[in-house]
Protein backbone atom coordinates (compact mmCIF):
# COMPACT_ATOMS: atom_id res chain seq x y z
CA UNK A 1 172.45 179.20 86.77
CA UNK A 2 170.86 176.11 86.16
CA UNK A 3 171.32 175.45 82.28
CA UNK A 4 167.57 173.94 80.52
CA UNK A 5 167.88 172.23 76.62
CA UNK A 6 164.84 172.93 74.91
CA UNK A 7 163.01 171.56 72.09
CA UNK A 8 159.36 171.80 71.17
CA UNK A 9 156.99 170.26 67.59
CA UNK A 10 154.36 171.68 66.39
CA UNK A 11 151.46 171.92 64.05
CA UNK A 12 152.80 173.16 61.66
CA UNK A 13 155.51 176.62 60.80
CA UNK A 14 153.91 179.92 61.74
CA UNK A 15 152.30 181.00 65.13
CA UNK A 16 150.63 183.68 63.28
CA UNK A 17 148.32 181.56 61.38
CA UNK A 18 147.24 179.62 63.99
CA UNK A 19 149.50 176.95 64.87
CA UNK A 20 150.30 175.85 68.32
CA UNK A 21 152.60 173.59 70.17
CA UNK A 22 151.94 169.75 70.21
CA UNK A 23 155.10 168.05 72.31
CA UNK A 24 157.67 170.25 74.86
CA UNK A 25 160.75 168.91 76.62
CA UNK A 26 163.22 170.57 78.87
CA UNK A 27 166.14 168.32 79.73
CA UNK A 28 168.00 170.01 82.71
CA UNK A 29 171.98 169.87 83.15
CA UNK A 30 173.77 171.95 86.51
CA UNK A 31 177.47 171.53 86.40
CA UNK A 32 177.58 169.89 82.78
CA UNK A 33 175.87 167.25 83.61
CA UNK A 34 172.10 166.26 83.03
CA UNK A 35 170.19 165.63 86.45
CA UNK A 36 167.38 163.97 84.43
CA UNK A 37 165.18 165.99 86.36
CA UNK A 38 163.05 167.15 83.15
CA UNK A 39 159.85 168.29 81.58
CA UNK A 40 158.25 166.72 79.33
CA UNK A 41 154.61 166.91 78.01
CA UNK A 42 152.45 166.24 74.76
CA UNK A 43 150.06 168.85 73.89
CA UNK A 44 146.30 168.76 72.41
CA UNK A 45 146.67 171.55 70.11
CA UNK A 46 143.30 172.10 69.43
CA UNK A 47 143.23 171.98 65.78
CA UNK A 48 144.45 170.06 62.61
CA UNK A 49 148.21 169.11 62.36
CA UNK A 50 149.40 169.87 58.62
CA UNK A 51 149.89 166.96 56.64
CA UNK A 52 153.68 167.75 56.35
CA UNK A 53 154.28 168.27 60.05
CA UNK A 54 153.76 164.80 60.58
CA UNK A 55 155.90 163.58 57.97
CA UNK A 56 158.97 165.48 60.34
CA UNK A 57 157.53 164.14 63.59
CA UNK A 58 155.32 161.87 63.30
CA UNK A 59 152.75 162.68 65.58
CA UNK A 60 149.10 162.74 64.60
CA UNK A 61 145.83 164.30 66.53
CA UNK A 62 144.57 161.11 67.64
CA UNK A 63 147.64 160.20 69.07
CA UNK A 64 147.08 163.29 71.03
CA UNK A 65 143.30 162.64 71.99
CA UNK A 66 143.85 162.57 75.75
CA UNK A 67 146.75 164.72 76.28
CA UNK A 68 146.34 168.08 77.57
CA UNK A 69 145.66 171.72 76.55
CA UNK A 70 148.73 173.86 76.92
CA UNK A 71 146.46 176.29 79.49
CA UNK A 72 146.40 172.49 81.76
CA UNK A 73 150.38 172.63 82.00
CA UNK A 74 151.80 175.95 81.59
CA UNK A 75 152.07 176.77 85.21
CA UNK A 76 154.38 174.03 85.41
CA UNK A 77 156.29 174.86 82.61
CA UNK A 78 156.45 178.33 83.53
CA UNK A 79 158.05 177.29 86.76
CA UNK A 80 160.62 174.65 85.41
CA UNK A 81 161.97 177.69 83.18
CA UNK A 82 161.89 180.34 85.43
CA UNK A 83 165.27 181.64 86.19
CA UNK A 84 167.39 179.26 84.13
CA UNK A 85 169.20 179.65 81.15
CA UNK A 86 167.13 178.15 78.18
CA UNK A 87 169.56 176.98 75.12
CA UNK A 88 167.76 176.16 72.41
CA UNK A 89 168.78 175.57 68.29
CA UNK A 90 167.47 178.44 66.28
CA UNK A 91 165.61 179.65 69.13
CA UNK A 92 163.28 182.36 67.44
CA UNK A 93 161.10 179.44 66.12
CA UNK A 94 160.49 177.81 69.49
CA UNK A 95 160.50 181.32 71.37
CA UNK A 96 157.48 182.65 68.55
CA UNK A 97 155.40 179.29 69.51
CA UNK A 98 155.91 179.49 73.21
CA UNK A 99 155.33 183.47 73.09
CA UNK A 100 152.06 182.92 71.21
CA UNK A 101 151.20 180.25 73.95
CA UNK A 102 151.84 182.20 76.80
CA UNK A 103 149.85 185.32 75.20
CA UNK A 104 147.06 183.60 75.63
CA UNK A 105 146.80 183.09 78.77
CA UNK A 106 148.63 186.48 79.47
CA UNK A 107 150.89 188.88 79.59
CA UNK A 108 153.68 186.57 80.35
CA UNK A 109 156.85 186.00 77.71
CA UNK A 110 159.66 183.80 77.76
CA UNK A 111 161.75 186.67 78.22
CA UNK A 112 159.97 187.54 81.37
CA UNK A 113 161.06 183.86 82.90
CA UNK A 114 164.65 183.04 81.92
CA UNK A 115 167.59 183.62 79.57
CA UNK A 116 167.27 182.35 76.61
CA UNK A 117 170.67 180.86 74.37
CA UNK A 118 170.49 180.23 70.57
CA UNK A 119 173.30 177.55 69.95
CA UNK A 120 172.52 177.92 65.77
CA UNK A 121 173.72 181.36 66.11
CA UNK A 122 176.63 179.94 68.21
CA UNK A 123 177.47 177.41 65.64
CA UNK A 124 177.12 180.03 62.84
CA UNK A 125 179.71 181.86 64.58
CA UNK A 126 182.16 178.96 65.13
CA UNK A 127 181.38 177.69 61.88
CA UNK A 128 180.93 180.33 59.31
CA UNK A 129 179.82 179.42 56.14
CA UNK A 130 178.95 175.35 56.49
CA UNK A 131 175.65 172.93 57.44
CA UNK A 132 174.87 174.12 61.48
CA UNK A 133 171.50 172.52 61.41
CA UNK A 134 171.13 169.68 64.35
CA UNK A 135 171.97 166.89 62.39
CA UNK A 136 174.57 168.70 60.72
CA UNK A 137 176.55 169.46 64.39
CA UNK A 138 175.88 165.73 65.74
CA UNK A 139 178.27 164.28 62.48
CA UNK A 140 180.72 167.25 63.31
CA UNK A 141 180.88 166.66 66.93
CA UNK A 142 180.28 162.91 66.77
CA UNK A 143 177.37 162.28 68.70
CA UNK A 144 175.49 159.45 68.02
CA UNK A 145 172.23 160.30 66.53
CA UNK A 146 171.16 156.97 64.63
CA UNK A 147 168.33 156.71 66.83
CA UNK A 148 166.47 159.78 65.18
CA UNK A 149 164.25 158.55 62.74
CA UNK A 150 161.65 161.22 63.51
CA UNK A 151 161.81 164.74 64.83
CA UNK A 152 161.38 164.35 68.90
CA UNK A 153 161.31 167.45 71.10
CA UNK A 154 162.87 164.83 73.98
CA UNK A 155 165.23 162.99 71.86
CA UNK A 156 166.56 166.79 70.11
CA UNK A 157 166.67 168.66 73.12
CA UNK A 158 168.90 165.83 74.71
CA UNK A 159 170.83 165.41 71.57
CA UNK A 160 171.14 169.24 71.65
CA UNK A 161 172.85 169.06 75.53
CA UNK A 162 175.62 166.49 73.88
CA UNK A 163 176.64 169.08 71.28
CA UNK A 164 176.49 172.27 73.70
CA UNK A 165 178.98 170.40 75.64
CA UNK A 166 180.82 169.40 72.30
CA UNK A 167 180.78 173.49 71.66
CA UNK A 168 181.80 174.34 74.69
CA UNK A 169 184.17 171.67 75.87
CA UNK A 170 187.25 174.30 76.10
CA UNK A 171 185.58 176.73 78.45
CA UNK A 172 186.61 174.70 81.11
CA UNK A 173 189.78 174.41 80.52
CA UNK A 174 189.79 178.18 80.27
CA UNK A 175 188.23 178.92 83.28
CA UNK A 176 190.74 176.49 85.18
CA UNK A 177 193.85 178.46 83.54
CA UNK A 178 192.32 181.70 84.58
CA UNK A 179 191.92 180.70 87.76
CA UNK A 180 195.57 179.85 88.21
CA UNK A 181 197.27 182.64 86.41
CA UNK A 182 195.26 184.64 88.98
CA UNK A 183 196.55 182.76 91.80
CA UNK A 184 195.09 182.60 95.56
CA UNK A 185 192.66 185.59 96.06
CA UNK A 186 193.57 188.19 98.76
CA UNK A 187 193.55 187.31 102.23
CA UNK A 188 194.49 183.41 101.64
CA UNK A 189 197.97 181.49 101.58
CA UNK A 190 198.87 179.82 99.05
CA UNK A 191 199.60 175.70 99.82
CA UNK A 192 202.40 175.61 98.11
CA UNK A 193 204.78 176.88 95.51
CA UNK A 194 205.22 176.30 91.53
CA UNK A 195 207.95 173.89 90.63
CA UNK A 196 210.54 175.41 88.26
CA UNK A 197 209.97 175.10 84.69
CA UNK A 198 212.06 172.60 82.77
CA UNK A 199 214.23 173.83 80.12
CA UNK A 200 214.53 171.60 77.13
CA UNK A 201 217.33 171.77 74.59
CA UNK A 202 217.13 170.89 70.69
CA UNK A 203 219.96 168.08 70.00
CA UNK A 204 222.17 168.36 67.40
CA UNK A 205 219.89 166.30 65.12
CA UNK A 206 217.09 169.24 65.34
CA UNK A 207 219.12 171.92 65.10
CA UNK A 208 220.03 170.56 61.88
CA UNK A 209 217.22 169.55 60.47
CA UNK A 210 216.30 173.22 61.26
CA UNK A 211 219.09 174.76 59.81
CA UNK A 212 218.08 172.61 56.89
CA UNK A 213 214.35 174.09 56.97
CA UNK A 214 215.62 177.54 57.20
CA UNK A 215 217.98 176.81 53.83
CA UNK A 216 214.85 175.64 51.86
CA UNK A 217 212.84 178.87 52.74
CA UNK A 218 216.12 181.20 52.04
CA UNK A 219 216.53 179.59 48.66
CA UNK A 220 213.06 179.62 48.00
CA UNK A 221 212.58 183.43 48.93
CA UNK A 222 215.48 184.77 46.92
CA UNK A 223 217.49 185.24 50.26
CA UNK A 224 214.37 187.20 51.53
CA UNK A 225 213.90 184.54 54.83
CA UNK A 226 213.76 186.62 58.14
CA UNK A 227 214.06 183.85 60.21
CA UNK A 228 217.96 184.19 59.24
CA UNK A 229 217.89 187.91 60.16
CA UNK A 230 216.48 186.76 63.59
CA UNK A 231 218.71 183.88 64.32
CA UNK A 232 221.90 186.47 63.26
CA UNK A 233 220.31 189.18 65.73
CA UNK A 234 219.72 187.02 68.73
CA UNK A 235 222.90 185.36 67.96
C-alpha cells in the first residue's frame, strides 16, 4: 500500500465555525522511501484568516489572491489519496478540515478514500507520559528541523515521513527475522543450509569476576541470592 504523509494549515482551529483549509501537501513514500511524486496546493479559503493563524504559518489572504478554491482541486486530491495509507500527526484535526471540505461538495469522506494513520497516537503509545508534539519527536529522533521557522504543510508532512521511519525503523528488522525463522515456504528448496552456531566459553577471568558479582548480591541479600541456588542446581 502506497504510504501518503499529510499535513494541511488553515484559517484558523474549528471547521465548525467556518474555517477552511488554506495550504495541503501529500509527500508520497513506497518501500520507505519518498518518490517525490507529491501533492501540493495553496488554497483560497474564501474568508478571513485569524490574526493568530498567521502568526503559526505565516500565510496571509493576499498571498493567496490567485490560488484556487478547494472545489478547483479536490478531484485531484481525491485521487492522489485514494487507496493509500494516509499518516498524519494528530490526525482528527486535519481529518475534521478535510471532512468539512469534502462535505461540501458531497457525500464523500476521507474514510471513504484511504486509511488513515495517526502517528501522535503512535508516539503516545511509545512514549507515554512525555512532549509527542512534531517538534518534540524531531529532537527525540534527531531529525534536523532548523529549517522550520514557520508552520508548512510541505515542510511538516516531509519532516513527519523522517520520524515515521525513526518510529518504525525496527519493523524491518522484524519482518526479516520472521521471515527466516519461518524458513522456505512449501513447495521450494532451500539454497543452502545454516552454519552451526559457535559456542563461546567465559575464561577464567569472567568466571571470576562473576563469582565475585554473585558474592556482592549474596552478602547484600542476607544469603537470599537465587542465582547461587541455580548455579548449585545446574551444577
Amino acid at each position: 500500500m502506497r504510504q501518503i504523509f499529510l499535513d494541511t494549515e488553515t484559517t484558523g482551529l474549528d471547521p465548525a465555525q467556518g474555517h477552511r483549509i488554506i495550504e495541503i501537501a501529500c509527500v508520497e513514500m513506497a518501500g520507505r522511501r519518498l518518490t517525490r511524486n507529491n501533492f501540493y496546493k495553496r488554497i483560497h479559503p474564501q474568508r478571513d484568516i485569524d490574526q493568530g493563524a498567521v502568526e503559526v504559518h505565516g500565510i496571509t489572504l493576499e498571498s493567496l489572491e490567485d490560488a484556487p478554491k478547494f472545489a478547483e482541486v479536490a478531484d485531484e486530491f481525491c485521487a492522489f489519496v485514494r487507496g493509500a495509507e494516509v499518516i498524519i500527526h494528530n490526525a482528527p484535526f486535519d481529518i475534521g478540515f478535510l471532512d468539512a471540505e469534502l462535505a461540501r461538495l458531497g457525500p464523500t469522506r476521507m474514510r471513504d478514500l484511504c486509511k488513515v494513520t495517526d502517528t501522535l497516537a503512535m508516539a503516545r503509545e511509545m512514549h507515554p507520559g512525555k512532549k509527542n508534539s512534531l517538534d518534540a519527536l524531531c529532537d527525540r529522533y534527531q531529525v534536523d528541523r532548523r529549517a522550520r521557522t514557520f508552520h508548512g504543510a510541505l515542510m511538516d508532512a516531509e519532516l513527519l515521513s523522517e520520524v515515521y521511519l525513526a518510529m518504525t525503523r525496527g519493523q524491518d528488522s522484524l519482518a526479516i527475522s520472521l521471515e527466516r525463522s519461518v524458513g522456505p515456504a512449501a513447495g521450494t528448496a532451500a539454497t543452502s543450509r545454516p552454519q552451526a552456531l559457535k559456542v563461546l566459553r567465559a575464561t577464567e577471568t569472567e568466571r571470576a569476576a562473576h563469582a565475585e558479582v554473585l558474592a556482592h548480591l549474596d552478602q547484600a541479600s542476607g544469603g537470599k541470592a537465587v542465582w547461587r541456588r541455580v548455579e548449585g542446581a545446574s551444577g
